[in-house]
C-alpha atoms as a PDB file:
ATOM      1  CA  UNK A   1     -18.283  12.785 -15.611  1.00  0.00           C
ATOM      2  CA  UNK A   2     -16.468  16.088 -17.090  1.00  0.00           C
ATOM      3  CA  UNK A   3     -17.312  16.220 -20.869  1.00  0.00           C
ATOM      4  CA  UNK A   4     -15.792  17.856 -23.548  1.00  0.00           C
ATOM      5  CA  UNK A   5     -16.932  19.188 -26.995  1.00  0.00           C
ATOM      6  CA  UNK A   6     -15.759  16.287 -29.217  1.00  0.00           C
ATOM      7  CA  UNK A   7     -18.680  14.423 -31.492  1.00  0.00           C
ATOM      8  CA  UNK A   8     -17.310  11.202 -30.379  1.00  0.00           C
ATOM      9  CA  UNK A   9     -17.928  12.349 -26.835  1.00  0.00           C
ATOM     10  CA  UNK A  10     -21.100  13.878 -27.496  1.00  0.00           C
ATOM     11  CA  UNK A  11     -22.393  10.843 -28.911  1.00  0.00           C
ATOM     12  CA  UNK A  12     -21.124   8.451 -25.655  1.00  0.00           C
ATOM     13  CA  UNK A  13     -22.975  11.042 -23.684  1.00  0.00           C
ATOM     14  CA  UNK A  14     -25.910  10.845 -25.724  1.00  0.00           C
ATOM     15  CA  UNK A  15     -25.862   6.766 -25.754  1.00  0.00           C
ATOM     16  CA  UNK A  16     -25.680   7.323 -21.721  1.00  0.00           C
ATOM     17  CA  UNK A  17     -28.510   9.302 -21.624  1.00  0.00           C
ATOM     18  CA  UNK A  18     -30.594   7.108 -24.043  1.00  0.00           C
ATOM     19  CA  UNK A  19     -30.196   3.963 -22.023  1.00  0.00           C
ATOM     20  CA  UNK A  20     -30.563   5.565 -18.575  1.00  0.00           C
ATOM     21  CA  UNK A  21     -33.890   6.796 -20.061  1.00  0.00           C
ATOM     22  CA  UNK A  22     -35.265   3.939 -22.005  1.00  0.00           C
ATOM     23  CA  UNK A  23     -33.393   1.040 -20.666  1.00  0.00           C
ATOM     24  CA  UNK A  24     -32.640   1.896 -16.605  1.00  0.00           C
ATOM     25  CA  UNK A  25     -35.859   3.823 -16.610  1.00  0.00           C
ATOM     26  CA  UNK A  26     -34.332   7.052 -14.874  1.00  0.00           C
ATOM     27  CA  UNK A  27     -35.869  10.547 -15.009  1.00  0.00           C
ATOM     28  CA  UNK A  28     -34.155  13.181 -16.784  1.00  0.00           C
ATOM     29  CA  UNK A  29     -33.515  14.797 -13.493  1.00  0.00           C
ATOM     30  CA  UNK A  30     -31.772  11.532 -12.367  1.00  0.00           C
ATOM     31  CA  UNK A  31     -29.902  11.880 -15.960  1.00  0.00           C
ATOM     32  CA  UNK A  32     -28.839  15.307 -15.317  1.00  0.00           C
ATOM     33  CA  UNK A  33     -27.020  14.083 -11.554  1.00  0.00           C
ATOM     34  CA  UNK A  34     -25.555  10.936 -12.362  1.00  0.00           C
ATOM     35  CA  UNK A  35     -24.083  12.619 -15.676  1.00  0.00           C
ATOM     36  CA  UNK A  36     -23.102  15.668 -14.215  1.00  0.00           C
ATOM     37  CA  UNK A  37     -24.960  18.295 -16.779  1.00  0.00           C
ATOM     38  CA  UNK A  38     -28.257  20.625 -16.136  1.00  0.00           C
ATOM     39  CA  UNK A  39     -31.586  18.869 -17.034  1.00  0.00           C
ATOM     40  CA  UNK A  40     -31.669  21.059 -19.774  1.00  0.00           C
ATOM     41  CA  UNK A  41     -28.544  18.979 -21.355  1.00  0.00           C
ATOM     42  CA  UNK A  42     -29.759  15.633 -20.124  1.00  0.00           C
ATOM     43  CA  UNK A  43     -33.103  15.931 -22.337  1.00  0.00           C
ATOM     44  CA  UNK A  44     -31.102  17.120 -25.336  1.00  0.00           C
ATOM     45  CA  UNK A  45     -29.003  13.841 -24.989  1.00  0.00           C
ATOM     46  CA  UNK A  46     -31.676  11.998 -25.164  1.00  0.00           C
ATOM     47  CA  UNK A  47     -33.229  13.707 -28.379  1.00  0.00           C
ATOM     48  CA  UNK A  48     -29.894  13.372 -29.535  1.00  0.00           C
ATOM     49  CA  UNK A  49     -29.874   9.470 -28.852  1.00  0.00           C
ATOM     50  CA  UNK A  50     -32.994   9.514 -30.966  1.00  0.00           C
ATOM     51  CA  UNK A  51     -31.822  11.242 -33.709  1.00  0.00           C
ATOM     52  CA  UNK A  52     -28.831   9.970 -34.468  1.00  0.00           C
ATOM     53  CA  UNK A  53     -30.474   6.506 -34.249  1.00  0.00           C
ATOM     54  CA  UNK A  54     -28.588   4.699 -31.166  1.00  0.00           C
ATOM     55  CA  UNK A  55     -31.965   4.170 -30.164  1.00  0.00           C
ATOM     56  CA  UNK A  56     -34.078   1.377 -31.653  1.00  0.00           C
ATOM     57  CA  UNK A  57     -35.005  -1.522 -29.870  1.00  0.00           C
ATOM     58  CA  UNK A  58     -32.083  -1.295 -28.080  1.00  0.00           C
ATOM     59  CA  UNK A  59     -29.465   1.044 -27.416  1.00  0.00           C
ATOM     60  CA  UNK A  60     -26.872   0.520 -30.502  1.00  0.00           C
ATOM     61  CA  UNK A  61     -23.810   1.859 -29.002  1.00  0.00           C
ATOM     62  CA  UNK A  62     -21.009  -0.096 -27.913  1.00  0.00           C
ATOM     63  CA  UNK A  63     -21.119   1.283 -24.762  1.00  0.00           C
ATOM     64  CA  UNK A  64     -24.782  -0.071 -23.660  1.00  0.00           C
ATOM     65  CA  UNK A  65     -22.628  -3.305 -22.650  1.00  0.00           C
ATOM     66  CA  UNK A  66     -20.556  -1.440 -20.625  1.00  0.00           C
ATOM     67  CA  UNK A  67     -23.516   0.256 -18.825  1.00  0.00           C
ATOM     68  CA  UNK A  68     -25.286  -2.720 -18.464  1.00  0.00           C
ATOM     69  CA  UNK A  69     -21.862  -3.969 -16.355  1.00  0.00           C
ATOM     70  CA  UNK A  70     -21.323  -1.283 -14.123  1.00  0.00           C
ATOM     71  CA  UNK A  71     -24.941  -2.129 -13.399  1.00  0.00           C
ATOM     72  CA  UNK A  72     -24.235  -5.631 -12.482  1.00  0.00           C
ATOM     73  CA  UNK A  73     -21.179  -4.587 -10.485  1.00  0.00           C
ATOM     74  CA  UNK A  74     -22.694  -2.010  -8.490  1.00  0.00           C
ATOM     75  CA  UNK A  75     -25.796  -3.958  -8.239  1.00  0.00           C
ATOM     76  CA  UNK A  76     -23.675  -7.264  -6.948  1.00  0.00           C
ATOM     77  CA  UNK A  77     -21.253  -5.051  -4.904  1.00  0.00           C
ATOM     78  CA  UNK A  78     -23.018  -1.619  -3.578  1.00  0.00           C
ATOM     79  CA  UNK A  79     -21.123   0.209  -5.258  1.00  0.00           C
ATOM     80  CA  UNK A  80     -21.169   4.173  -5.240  1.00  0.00           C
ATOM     81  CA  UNK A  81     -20.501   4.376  -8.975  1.00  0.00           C
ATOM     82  CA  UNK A  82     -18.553   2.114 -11.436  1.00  0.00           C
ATOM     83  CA  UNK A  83     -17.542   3.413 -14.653  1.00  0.00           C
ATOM     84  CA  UNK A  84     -16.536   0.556 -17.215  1.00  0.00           C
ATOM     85  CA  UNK A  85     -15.056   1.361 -21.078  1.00  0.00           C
ATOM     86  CA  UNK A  86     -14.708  -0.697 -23.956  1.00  0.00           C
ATOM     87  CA  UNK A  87     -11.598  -2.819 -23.894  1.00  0.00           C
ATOM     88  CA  UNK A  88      -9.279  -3.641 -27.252  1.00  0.00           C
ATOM     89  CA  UNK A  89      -9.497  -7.479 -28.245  1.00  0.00           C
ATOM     90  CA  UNK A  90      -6.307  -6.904 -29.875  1.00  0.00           C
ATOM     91  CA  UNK A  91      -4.412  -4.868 -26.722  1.00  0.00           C
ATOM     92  CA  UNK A  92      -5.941  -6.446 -23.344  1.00  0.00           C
ATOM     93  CA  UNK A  93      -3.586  -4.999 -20.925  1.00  0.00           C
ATOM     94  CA  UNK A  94      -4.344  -1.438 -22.345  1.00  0.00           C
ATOM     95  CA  UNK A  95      -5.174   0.917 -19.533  1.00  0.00           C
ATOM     96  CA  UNK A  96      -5.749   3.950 -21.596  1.00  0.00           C
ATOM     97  CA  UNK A  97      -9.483   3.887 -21.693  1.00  0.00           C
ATOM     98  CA  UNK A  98      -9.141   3.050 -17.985  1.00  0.00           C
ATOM     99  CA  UNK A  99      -6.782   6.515 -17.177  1.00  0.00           C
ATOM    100  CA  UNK A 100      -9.138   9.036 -19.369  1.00  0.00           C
ATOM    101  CA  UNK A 101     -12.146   7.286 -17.444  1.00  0.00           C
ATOM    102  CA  UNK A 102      -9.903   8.118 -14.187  1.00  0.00           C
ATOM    103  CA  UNK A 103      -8.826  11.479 -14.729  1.00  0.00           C
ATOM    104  CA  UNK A 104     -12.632  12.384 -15.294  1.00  0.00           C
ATOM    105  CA  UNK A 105     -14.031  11.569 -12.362  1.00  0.00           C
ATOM    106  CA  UNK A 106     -11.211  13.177 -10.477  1.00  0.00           C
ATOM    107  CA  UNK A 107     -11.272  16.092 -12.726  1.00  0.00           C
ATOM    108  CA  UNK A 108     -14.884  16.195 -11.805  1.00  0.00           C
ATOM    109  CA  UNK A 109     -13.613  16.272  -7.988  1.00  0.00           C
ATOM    110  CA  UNK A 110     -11.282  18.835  -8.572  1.00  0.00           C
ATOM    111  CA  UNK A 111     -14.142  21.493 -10.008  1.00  0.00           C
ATOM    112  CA  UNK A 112     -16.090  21.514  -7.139  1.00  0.00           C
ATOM    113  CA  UNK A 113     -16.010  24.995  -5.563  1.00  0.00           C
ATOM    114  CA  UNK A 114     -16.249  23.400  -2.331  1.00  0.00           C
ATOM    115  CA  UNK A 115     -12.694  22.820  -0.679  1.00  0.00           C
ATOM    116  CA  UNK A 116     -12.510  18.870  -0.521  1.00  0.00           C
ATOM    117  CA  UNK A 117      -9.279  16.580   1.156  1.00  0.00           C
ATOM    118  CA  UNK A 118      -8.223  14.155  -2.016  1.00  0.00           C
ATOM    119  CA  UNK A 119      -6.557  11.304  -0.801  1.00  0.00           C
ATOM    120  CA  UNK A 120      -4.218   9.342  -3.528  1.00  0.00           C
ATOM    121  CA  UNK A 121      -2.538   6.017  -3.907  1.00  0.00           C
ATOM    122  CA  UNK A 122       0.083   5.321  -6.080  1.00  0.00           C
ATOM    123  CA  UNK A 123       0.658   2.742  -9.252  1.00  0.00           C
ATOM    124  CA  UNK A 124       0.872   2.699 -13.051  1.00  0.00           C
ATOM    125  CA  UNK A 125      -3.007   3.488 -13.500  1.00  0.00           C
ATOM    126  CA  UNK A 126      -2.730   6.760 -11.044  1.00  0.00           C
ATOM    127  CA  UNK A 127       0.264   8.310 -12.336  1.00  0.00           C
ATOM    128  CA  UNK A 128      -1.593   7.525 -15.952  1.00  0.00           C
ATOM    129  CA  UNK A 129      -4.999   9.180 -14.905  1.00  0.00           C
ATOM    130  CA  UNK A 130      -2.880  11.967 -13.469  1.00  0.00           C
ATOM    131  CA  UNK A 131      -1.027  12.676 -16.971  1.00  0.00           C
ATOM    132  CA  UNK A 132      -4.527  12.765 -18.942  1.00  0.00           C
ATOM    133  CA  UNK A 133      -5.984  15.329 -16.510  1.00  0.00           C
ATOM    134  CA  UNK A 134      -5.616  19.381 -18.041  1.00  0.00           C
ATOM    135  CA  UNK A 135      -4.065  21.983 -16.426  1.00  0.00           C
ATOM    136  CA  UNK A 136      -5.378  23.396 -13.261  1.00  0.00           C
ATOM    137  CA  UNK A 137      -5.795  25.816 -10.787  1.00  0.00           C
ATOM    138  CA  UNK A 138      -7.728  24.574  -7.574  1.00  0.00           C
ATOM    139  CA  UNK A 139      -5.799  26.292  -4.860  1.00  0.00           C
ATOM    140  CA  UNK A 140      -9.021  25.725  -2.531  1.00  0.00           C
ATOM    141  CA  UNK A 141      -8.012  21.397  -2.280  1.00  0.00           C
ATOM    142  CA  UNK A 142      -5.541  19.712  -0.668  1.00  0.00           C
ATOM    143  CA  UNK A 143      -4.193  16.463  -2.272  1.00  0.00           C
ATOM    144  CA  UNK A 144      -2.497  13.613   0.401  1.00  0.00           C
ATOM    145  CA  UNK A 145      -0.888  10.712  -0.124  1.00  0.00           C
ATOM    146  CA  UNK A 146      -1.746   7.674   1.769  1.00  0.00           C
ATOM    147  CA  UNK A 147       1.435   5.843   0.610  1.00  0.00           C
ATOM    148  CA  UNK A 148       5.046   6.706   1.633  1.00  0.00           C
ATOM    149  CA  UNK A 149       7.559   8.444  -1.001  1.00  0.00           C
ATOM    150  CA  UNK A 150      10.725   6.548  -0.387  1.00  0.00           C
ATOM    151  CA  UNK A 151      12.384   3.390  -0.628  1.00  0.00           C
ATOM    152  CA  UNK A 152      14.332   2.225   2.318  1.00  0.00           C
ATOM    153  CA  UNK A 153      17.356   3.636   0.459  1.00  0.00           C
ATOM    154  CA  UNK A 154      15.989   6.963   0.680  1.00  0.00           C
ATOM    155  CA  UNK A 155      15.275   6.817  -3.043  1.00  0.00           C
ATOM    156  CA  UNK A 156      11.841   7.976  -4.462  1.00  0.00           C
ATOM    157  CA  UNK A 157       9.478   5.608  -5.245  1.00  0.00           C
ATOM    158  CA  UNK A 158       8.336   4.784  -8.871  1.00  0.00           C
ATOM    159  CA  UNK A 159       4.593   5.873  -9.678  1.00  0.00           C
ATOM    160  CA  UNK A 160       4.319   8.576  -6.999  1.00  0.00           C
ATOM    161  CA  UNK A 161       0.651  10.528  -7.891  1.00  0.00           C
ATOM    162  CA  UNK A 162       0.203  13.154  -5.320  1.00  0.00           C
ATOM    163  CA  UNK A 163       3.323  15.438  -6.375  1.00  0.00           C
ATOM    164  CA  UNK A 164       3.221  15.066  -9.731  1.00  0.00           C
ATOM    165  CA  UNK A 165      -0.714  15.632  -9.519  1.00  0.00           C
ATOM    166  CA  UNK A 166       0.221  18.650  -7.310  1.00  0.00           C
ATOM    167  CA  UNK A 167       2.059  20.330 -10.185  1.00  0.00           C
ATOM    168  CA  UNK A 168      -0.723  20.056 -12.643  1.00  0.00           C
ATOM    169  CA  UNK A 169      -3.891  21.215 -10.734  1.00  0.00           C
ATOM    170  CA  UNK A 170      -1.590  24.030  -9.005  1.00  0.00           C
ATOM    171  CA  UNK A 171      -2.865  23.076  -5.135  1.00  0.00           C
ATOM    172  CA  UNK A 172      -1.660  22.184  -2.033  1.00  0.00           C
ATOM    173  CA  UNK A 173      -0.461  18.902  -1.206  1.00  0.00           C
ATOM    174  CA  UNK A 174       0.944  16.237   1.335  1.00  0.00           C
ATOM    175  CA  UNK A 175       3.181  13.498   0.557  1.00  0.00           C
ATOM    176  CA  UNK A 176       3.663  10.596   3.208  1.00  0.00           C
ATOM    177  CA  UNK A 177       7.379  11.539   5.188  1.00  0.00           C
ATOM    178  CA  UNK A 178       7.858   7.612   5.123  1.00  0.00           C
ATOM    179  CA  UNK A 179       9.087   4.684   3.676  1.00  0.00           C
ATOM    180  CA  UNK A 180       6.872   2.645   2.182  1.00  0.00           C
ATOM    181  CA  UNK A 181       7.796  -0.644   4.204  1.00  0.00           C
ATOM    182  CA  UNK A 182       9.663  -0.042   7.477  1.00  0.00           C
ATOM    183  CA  UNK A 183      12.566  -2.600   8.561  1.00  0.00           C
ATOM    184  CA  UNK A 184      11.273  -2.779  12.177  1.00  0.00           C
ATOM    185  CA  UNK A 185       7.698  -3.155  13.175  1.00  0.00           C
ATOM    186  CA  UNK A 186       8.417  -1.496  16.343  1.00  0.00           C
ATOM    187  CA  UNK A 187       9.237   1.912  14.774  1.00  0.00           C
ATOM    188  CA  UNK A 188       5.744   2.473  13.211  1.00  0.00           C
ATOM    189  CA  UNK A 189       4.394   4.117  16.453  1.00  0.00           C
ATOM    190  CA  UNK A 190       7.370   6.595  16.991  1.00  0.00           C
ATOM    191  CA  UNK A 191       7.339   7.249  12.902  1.00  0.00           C
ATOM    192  CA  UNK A 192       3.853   7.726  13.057  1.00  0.00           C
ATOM    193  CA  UNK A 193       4.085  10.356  15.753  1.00  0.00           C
ATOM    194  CA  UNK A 194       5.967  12.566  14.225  1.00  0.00           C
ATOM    195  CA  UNK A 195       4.483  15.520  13.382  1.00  0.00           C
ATOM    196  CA  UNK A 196       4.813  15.674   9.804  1.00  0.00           C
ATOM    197  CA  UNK A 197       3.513  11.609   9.173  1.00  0.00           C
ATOM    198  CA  UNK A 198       0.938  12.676  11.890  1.00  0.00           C
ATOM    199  CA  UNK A 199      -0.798  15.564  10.335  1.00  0.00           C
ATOM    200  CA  UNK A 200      -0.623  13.577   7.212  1.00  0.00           C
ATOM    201  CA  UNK A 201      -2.364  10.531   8.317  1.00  0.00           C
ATOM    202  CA  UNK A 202      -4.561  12.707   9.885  1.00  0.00           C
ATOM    203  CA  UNK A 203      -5.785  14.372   6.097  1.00  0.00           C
ATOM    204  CA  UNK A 204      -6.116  11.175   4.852  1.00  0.00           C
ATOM    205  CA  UNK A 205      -9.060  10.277   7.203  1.00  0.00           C
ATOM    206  CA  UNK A 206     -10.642  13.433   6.688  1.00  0.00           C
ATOM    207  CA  UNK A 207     -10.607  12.667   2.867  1.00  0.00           C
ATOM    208  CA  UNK A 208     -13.724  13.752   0.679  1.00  0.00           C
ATOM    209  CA  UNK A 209     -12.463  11.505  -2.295  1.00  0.00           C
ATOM    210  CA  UNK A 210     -10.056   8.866  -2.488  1.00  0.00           C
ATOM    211  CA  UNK A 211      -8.412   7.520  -5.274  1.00  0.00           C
ATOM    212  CA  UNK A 212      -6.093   4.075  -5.513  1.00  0.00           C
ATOM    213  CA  UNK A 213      -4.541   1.305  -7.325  1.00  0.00           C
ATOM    214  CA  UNK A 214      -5.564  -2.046  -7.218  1.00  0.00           C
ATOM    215  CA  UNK A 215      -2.353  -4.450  -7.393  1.00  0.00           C
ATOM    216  CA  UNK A 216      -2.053  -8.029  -7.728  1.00  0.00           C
ATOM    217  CA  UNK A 217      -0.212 -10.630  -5.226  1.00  0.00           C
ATOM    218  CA  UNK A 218       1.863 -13.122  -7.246  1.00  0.00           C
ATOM    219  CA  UNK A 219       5.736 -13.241  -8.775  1.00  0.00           C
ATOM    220  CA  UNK A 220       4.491 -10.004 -11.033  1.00  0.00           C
ATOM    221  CA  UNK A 221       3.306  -8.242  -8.315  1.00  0.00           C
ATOM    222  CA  UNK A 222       4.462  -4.043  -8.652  1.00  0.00           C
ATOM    223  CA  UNK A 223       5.388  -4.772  -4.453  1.00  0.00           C
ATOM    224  CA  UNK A 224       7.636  -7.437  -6.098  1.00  0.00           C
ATOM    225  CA  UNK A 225       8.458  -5.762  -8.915  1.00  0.00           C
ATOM    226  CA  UNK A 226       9.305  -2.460  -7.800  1.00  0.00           C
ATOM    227  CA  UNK A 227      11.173  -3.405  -4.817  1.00  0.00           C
ATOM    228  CA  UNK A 228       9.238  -2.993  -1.711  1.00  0.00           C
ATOM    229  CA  UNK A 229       9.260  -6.840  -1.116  1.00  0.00           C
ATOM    230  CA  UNK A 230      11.265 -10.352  -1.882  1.00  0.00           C
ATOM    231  CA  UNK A 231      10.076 -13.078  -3.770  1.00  0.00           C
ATOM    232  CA  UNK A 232      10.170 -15.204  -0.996  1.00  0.00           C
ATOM    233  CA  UNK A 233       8.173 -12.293   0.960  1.00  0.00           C
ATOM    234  CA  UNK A 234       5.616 -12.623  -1.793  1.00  0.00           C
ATOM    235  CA  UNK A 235       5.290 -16.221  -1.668  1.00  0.00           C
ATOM    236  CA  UNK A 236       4.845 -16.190   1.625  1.00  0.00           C
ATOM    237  CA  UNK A 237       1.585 -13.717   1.132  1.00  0.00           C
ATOM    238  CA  UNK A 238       0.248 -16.100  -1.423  1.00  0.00           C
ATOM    239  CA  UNK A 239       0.557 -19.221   0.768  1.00  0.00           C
ATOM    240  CA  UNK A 240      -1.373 -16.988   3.751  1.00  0.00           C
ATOM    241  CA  UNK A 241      -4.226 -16.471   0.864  1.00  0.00           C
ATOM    242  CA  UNK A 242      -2.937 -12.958  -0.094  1.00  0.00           C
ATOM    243  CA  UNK A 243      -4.698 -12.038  -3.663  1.00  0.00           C
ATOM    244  CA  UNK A 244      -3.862  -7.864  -3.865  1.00  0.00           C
ATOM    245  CA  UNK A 245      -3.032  -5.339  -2.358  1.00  0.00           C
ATOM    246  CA  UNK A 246      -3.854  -1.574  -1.662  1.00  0.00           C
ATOM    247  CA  UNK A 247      -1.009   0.982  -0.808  1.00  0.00           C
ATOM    248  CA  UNK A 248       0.759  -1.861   0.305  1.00  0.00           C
ATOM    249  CA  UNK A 249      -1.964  -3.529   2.509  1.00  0.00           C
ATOM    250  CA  UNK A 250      -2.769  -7.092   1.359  1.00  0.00           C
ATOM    251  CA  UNK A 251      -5.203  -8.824   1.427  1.00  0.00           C
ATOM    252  CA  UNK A 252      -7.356 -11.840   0.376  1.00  0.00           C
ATOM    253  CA  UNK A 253      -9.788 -13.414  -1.308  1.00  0.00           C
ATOM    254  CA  UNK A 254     -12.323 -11.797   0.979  1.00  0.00           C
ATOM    255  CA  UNK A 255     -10.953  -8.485   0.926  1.00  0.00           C
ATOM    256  CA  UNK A 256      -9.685  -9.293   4.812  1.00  0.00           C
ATOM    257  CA  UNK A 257      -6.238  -8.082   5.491  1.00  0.00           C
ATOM    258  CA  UNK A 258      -3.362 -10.787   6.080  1.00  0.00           C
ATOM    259  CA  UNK A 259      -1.775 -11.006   9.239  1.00  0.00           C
ATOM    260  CA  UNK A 260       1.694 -10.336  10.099  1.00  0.00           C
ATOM    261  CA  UNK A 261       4.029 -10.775   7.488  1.00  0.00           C
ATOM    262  CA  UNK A 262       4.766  -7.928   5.126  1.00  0.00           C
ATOM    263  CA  UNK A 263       1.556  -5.617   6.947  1.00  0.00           C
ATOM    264  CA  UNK A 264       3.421  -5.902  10.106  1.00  0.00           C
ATOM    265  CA  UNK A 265       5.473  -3.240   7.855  1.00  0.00           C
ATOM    266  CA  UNK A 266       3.212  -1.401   5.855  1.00  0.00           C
ATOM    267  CA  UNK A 267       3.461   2.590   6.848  1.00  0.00           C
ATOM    268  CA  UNK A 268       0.264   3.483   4.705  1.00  0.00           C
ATOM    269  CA  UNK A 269      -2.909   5.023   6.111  1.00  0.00           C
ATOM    270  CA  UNK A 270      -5.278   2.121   7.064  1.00  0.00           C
ATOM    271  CA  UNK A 271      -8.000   0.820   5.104  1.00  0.00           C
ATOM    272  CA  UNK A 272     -11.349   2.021   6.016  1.00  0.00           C
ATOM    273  CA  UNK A 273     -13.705  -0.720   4.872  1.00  0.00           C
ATOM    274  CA  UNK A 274     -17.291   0.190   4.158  1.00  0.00           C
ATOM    275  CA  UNK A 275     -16.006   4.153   4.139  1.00  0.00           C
ATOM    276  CA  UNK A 276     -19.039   6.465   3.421  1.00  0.00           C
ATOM    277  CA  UNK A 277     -17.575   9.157   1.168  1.00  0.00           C
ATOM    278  CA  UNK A 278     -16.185   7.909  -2.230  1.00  0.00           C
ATOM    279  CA  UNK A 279     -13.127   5.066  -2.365  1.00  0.00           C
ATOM    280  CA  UNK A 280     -12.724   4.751  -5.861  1.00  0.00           C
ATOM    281  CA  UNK A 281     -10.841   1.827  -7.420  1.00  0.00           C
ATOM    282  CA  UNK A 282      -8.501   1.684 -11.065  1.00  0.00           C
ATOM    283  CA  UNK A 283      -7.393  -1.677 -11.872  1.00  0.00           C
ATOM    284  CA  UNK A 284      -7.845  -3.525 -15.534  1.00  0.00           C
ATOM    285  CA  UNK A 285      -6.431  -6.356 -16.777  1.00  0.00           C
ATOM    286  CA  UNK A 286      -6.972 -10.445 -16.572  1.00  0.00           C
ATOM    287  CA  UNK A 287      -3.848 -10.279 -13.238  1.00  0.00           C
ATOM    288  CA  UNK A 288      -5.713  -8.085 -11.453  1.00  0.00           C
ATOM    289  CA  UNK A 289      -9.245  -9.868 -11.423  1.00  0.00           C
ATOM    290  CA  UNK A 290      -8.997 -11.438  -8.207  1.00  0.00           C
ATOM    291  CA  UNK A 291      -7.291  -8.628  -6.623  1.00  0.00           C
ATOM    292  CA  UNK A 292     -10.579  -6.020  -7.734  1.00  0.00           C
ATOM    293  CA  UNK A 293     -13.031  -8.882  -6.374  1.00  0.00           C
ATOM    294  CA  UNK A 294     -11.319  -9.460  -3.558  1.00  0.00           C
ATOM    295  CA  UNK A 295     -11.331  -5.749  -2.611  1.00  0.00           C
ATOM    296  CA  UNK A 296     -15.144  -4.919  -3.594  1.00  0.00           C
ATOM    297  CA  UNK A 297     -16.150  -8.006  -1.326  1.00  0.00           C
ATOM    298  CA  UNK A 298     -14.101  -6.616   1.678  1.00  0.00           C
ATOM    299  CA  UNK A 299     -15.843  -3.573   0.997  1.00  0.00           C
ATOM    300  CA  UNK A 300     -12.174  -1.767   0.699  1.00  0.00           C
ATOM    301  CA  UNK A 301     -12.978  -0.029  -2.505  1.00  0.00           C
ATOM    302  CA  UNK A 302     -16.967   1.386  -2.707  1.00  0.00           C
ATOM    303  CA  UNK A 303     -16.431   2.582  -6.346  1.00  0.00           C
ATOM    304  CA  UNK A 304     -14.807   1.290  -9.622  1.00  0.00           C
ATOM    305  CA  UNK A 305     -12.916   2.326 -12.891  1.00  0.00           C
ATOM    306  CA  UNK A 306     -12.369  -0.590 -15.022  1.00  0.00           C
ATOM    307  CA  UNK A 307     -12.855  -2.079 -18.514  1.00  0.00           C
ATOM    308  CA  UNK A 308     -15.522  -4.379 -20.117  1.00  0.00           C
ATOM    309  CA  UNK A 309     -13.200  -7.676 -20.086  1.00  0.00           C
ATOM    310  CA  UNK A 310     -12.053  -7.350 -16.751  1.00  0.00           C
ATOM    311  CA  UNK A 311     -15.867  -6.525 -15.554  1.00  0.00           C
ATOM    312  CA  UNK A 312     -16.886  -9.363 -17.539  1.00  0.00           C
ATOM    313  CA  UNK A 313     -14.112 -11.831 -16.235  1.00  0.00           C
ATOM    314  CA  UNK A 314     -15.394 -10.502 -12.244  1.00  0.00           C
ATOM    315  CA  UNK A 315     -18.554 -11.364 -13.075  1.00  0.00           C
ATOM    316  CA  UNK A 316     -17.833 -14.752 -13.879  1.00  0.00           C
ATOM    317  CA  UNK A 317     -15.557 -15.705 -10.658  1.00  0.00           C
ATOM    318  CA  UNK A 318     -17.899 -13.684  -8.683  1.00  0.00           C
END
């Protein structure tokens, strides 16, 4: 997690520390890797969880709950990492918590010195994440998109991440040459061969890091919504089973992809379930709930960015 200088920040670091410490039992070495600072830094957090009394008999910090449900989550579901932040009784479907939690870990991506492949969805929580991240230079990545750019009009399609993401960490990119949804099945193969969709699809399973959107099937679905499929289209998904969808891939309940319909169609890099390197999830909010089970079960997503009523209302269905 990339920190920054602000007391409020320093004193959610220092709450982290203090209950991986004296609550998940870790070393201050294991402190110092999961947060992301030198040892050095970890043990001050903890002195500072000390001092400024968020340490009693038990961590009092708001965001102890949250740890204690990324725990759960990553306990239930193997995950890699899962990063959970306090939610707003009063503003449920707020996703801002959600995009500064985003644009952290990929800002944390985007230091490395290392040259890594970032591969990138698309969707209302992306393009949000994207638009909290700082100005950049990290000429040594390459960012891809695993979703096409255009409608079937040849318009461009709300939400897209990787250009706009392009412009503010000043590196290389690759959008997807395609439509997201083709009108013929039989043109995937011959699309797909082309050179530029080819070297493309190509980046995207070489990815280090990928980042998407977790979307809901039902009448509010963004496919629905946004134009990429009918109504009828979508209630045709939902009798099959169909609970979400990733870059346009649906599937169900089970995280197993549909078949025929609408993925007949779908132009997107496949799904790699079980993937080794880092597949990390955004999705909050009560719609989305089946979609971000449904997707950790299948195994299509190996890490998580949510919030504390959404973990809370997996949990429960889980």
């Amino acid at each position: 997690m990339v920190r920054t200088n602000g007391s409020g920040n320093r004193l959610d670091d220092a709450a982290r520390a203090g209950w991986l410490y004296y609550v998940a039992g870790n070393t201050q070495d294991e402190i110092a890797r999961k947060l992301g600072v030198s040892r050095q830094s970890a043990q001050r957090l903890v002195s500072l969880a000390v001092s400024e009394k968020l340490i009693k008999f038990r961590l009092d910090h708001p965001i102890a709950r949250c740890m204690e449900l990324s725990r759960q989550l990553s306990s239930r579901f193997g995950l890699q990492s899962c990063e959970i932040v306090p939610s707003d009784p009063d503003a449920p479907e707020l996703v801002t918590g959600v995009a500064i939690a985003g644009a952290a870990e990929m800002q944390k991506h985007l230091e490395a010195k290392t040259p890594k492949v970032i591969a990138l969805g698309t969707g209302r929580v992306l393009r949000a994440c994207v638009e909290r991240l700082p100005t950049m230079d990290c000429p040594q990545h390459h960012l891809v998109s695993l979703v096409g750019n255009m409608m079937t009009d040849g318009s461009a399609t709300p939400y897209n991440v990787v250009v706009r993401m392009a412009e503010r960490v000043g590196t290389r990119h690759n959008p997807m040459p395609l439509t997201v949804l083709v009108r013929n099945p039989a043109e995937l193969p011959i699309l797909h061969s082309q050179e530029p969709a080819a070297k493309t699809l190509e980046l995207c399973a070489s990815a280090d890091a990928t980042f998407v959107g977790i979307g809901h099937i039902d009448s509010s679905a963004p496919l629905t919504v946004d134009g990429f499929i009918t109504h009828e289209e979508c209630r045709a998904l939902v009798r099959m089973g169909a609970v979400g969808e990733i870059v346009g891939w649906v599937f169900d309940s089970r995280g197993e992809l549909i078949s025929g319909l609408t993925n007949d169609r779908v132009s997107s890099a496949p799904l790699v379930a079980s993937n080794p390197r880092p597949v990390i999830g955004l999705a909050a909010g009560e719609h989305k709930v089946a979609a971000i089970l449904g997707a950790m079960r299948g195994r299509l997503v190996n890490a998580l960015v949510t919030d504390e009523a959404t973990a809370e209302a997996i949990l429960k269905l889980a």
